[in-house]
N, C-alpha and C. Protein backbone atom coordinates (compact mmCIF):
# COMPACT_ATOMS: atom_id res chain seq x y z
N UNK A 1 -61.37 18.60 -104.19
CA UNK A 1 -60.86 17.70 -103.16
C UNK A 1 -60.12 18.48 -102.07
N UNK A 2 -59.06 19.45 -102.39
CA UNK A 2 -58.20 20.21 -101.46
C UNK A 2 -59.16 21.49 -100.72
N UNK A 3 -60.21 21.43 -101.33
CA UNK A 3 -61.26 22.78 -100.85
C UNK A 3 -61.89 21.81 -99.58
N UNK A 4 -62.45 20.84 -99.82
CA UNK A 4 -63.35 20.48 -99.27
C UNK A 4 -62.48 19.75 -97.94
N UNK A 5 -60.85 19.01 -97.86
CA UNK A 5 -60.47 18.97 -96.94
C UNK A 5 -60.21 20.22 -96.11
N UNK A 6 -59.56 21.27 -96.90
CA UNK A 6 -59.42 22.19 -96.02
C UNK A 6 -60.79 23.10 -95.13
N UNK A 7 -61.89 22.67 -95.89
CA UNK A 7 -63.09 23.09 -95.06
C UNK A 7 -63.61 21.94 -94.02
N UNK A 8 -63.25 20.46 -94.08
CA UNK A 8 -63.62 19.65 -93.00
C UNK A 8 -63.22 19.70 -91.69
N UNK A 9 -61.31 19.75 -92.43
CA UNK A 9 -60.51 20.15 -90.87
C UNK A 9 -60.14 21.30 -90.65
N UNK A 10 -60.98 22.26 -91.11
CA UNK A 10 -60.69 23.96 -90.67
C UNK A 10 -59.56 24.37 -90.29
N UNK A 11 -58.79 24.48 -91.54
CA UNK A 11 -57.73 24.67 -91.87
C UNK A 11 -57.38 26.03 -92.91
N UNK A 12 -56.77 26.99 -91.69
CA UNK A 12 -56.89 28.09 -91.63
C UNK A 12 -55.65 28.92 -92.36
N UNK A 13 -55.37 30.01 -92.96
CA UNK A 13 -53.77 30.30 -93.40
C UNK A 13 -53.92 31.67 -93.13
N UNK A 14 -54.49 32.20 -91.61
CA UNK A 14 -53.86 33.18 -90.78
C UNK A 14 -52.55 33.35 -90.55
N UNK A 15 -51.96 34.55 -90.31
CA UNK A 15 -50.53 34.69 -89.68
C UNK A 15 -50.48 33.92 -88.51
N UNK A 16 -49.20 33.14 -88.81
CA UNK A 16 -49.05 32.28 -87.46
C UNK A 16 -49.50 30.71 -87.71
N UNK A 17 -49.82 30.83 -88.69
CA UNK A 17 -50.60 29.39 -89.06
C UNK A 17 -50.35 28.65 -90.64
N UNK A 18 -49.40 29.85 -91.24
CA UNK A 18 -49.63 29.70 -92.90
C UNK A 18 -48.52 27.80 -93.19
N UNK A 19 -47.42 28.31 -92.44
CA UNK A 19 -46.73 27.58 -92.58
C UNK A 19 -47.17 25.86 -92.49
N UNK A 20 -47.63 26.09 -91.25
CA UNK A 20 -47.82 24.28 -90.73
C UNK A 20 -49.39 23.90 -91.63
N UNK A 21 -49.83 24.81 -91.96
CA UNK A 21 -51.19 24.30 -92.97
C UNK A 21 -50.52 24.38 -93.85
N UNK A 22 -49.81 25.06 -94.63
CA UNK A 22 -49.60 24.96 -96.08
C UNK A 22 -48.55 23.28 -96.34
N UNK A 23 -47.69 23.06 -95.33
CA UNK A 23 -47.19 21.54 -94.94
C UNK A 23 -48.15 20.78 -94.89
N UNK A 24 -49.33 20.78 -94.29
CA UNK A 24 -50.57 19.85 -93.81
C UNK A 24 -50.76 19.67 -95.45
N UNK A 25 -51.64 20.48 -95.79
CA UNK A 25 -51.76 20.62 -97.20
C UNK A 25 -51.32 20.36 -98.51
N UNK A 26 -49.94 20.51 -98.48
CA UNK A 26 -49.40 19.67 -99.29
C UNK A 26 -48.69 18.50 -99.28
N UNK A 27 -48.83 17.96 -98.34
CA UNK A 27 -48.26 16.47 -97.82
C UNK A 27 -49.57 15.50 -98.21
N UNK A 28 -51.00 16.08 -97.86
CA UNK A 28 -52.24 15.58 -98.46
C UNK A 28 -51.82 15.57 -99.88
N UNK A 29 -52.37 16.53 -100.05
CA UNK A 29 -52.13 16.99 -101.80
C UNK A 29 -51.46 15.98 -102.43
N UNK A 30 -50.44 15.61 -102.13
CA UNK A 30 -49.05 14.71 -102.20
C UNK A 30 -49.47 13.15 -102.53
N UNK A 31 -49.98 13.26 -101.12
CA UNK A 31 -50.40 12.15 -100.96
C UNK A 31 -51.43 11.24 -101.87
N UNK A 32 -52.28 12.37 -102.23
CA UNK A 32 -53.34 12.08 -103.03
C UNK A 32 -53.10 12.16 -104.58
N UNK A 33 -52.11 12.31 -104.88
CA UNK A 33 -51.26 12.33 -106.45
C UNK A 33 -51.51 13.62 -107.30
N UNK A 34 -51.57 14.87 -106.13
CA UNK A 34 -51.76 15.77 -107.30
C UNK A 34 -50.72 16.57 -107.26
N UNK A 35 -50.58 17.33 -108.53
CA UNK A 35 -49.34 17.98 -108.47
C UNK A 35 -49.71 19.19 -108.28
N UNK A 36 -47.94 20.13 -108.16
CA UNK A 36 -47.98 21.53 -107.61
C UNK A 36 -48.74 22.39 -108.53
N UNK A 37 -49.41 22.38 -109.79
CA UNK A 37 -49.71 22.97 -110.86
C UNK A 37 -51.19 22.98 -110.40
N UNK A 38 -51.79 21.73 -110.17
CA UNK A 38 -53.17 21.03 -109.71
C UNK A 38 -53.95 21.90 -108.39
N UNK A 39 -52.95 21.34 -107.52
CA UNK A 39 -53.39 22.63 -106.36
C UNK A 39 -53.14 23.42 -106.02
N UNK A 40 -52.31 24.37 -107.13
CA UNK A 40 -52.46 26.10 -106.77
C UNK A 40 -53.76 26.08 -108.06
N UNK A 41 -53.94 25.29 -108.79
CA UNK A 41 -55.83 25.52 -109.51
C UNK A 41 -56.84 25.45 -108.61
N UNK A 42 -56.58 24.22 -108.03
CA UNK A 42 -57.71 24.08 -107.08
C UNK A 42 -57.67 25.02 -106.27
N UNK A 43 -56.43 26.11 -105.99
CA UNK A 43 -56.89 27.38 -104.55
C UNK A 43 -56.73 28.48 -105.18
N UNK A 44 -57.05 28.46 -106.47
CA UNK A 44 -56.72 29.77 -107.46
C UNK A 44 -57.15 30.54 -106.65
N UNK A 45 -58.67 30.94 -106.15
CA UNK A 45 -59.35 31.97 -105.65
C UNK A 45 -58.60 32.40 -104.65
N UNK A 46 -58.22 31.56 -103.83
CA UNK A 46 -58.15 31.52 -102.58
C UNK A 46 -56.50 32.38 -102.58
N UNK A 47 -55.38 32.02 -103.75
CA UNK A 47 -54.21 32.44 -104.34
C UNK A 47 -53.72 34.04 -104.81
N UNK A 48 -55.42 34.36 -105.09
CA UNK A 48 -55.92 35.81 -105.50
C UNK A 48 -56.25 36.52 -104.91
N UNK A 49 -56.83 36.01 -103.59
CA UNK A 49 -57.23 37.04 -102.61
C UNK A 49 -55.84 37.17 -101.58
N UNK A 50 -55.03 36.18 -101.69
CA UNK A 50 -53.30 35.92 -100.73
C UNK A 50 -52.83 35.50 -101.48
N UNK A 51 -51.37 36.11 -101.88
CA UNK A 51 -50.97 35.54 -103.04
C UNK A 51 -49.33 34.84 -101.68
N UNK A 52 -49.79 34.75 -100.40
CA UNK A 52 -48.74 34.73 -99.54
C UNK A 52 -49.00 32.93 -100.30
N UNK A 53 -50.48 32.15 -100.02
CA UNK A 53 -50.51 30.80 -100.01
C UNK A 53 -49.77 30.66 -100.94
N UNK A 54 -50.07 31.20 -102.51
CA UNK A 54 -49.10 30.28 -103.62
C UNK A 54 -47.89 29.98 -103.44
N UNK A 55 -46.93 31.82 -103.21
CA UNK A 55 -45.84 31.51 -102.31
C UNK A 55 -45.31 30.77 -101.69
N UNK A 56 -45.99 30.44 -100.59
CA UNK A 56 -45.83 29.25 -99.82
C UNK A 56 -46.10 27.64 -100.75
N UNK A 57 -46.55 27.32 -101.16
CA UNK A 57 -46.84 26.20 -101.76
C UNK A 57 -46.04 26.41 -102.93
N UNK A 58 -45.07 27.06 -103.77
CA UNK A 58 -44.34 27.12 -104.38
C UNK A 58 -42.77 26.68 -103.50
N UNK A 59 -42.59 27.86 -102.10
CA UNK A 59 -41.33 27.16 -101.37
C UNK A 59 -41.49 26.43 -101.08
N UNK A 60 -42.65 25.43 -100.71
CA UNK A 60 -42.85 23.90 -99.96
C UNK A 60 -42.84 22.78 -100.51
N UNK A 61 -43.30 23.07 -101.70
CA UNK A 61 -43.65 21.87 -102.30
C UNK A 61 -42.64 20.97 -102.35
N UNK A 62 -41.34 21.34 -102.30
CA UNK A 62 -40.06 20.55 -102.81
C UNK A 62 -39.46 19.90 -101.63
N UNK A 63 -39.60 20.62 -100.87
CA UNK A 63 -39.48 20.33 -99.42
C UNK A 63 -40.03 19.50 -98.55
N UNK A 64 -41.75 19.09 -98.90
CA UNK A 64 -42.48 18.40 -98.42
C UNK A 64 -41.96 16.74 -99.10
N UNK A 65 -41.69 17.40 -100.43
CA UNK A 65 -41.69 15.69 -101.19
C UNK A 65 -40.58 15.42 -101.01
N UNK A 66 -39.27 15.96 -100.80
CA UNK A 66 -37.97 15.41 -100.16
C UNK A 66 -37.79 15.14 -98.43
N UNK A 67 -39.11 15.15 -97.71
CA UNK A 67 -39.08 14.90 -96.06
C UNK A 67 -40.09 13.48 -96.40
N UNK A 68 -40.80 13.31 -97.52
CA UNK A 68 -41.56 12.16 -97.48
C UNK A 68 -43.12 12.24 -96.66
N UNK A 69 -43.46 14.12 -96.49
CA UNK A 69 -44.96 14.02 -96.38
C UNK A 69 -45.96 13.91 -96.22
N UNK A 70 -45.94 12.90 -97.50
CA UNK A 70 -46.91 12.41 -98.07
C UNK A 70 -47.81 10.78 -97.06
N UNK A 71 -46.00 10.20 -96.87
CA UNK A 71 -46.12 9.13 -96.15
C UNK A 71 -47.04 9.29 -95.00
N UNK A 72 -47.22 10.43 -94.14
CA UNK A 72 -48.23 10.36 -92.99
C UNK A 72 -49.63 9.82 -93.22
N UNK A 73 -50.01 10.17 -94.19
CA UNK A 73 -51.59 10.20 -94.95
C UNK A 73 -51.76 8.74 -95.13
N UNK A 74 -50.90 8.09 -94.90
CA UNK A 74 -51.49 6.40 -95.02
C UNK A 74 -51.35 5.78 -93.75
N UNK A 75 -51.04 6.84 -92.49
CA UNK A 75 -50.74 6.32 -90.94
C UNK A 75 -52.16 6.10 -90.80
N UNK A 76 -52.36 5.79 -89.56
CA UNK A 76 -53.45 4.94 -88.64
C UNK A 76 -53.90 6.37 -88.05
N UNK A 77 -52.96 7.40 -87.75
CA UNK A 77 -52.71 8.49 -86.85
C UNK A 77 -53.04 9.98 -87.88
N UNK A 78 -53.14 9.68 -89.11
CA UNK A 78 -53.58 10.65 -90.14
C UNK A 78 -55.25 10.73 -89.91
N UNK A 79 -55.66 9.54 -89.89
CA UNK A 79 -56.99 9.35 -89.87
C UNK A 79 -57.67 10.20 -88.70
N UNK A 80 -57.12 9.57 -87.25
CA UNK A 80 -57.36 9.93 -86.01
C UNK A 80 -57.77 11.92 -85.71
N UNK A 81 -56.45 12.13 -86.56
CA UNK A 81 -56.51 14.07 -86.70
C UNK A 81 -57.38 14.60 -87.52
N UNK A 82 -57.36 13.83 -88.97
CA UNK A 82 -57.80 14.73 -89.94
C UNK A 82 -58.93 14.20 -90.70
N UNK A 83 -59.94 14.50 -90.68
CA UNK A 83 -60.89 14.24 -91.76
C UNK A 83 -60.25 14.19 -93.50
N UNK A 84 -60.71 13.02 -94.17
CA UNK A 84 -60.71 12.58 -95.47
C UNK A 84 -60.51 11.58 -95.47
């Protein structure tokens, strides 16, 4: 599920970019009821070749679910940006 969004809306975790995708990403994630355990599985590979993403999705995760996220993903305006 998290592979295939991040390949619809080409969603990239270049320098300069890790941050506000890895937020994008787990506010989905979030949204969609999976936990932090779930989708660093689902980006294992992706975790192995950058171990910056896990990182990141380890400092975020807590952060995303105490700003509330998740809540965007059921806007009118989630739809409009992002494929899923």
């Amino acid at each position: 599920m998290i592979k295939k969004f991040i390949t619809d809306n080409e969603i990239t975790f270049n320098e300069g970019e890790r941050n506000s995708s890895t937020v994008v990403m787990i506010g989905y994630a979030q949204a969609r009821g999976l936990t932090k355990t779930k989708l660093k599985s689902e980006l294992s590979k992706e975790i192995k070749s950058d171990k910056f993403i896990g990182e990141e999705v380890e400092r975020l995760w807590k952060y995303c679910e105490a700003n509330n996220y998740k809540a965007f993903w059921n806007k009118p305006e989630a739809k409009k940006l992002y494929k899923f």
